[in-house]
Protein backbone atom coordinates (compact mmCIF):
# COMPACT_ATOMS: atom_id res chain seq x y z
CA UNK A 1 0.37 -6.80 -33.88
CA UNK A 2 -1.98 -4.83 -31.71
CA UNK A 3 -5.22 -4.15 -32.57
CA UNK A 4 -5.66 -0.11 -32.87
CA UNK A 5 -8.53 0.73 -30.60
CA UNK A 6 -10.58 2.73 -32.73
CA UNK A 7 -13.50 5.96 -31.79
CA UNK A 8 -15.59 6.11 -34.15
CA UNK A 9 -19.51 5.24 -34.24
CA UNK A 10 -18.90 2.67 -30.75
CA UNK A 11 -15.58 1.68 -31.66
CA UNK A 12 -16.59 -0.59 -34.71
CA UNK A 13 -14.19 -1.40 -38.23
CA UNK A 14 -13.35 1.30 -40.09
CA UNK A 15 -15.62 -0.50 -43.20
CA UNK A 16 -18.65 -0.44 -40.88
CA UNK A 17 -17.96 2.80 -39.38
CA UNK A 18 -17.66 4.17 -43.37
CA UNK A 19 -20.98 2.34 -44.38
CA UNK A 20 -22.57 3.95 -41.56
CA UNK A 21 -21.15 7.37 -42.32
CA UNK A 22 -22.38 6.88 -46.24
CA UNK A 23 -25.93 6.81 -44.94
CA UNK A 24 -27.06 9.95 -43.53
CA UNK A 25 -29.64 8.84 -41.46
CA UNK A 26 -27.52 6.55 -40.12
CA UNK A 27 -24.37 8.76 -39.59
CA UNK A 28 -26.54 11.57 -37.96
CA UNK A 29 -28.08 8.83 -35.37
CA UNK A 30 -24.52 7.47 -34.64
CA UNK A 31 -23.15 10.61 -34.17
CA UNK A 32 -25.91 12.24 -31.81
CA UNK A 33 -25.42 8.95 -29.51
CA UNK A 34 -21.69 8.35 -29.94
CA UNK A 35 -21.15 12.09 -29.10
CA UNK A 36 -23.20 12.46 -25.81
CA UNK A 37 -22.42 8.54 -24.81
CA UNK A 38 -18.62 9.88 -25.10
CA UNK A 39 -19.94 12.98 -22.23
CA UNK A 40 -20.02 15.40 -25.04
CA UNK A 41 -23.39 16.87 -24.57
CA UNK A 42 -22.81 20.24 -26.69
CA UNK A 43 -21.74 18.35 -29.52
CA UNK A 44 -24.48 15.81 -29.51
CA UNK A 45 -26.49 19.03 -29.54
CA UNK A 46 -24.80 20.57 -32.60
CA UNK A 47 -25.33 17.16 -34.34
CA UNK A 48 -29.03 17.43 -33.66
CA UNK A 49 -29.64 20.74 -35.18
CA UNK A 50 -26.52 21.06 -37.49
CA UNK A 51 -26.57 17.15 -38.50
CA UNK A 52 -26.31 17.79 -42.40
CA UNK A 53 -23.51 19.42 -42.28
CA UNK A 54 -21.50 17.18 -39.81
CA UNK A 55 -22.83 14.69 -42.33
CA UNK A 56 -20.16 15.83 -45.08
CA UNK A 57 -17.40 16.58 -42.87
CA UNK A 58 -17.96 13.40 -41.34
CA UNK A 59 -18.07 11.31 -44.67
CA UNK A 60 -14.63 13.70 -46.13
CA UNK A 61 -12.43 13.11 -42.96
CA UNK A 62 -13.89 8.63 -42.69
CA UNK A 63 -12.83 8.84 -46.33
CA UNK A 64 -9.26 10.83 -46.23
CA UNK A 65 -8.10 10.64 -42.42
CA UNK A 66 -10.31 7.08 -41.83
CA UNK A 67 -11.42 8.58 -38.53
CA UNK A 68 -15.13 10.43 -37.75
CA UNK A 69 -14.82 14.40 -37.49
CA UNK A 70 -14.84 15.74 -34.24
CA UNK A 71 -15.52 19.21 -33.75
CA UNK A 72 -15.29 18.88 -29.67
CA UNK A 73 -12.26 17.21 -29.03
CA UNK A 74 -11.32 17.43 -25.61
């Protein structure tokens, strides 16, 4: 079976990728570099000064969909 090639916070498990969402710190560092490493510079920039609330959304959808919310998907 194929591993499943996963996005979220530099492509790592989903159990490390929830551990780092469960921090905030953490989850608002990871998501600042993931989002502008991935070419999404106005995203990074709403995770900078909107980081908080990202923060929830982020820890709801790693906990219900198992995947990091993305508000700039394209």
């Amino acid at each position: 079976m194929a591993a499943k090639k996963s996005r979220d916070y530099f492509g790592l498990d989903y159990v490390v990728s929830l551990i780092l969402a469960i921090i905030p710190f953490t989850a608002w560092i990871c998501g600042i570099v993931t989002r502008i490493s991935e070419g999404k510079i106005v995203a990074g920039i709403l995770r900078i000064f909107l980081g908080w609330i990202w923060w929830i959304l982020d820890l709801v959808c790693m906990i219900v969909n198992k995947s990091i919310f993305r508000v700039l998907d394209c």
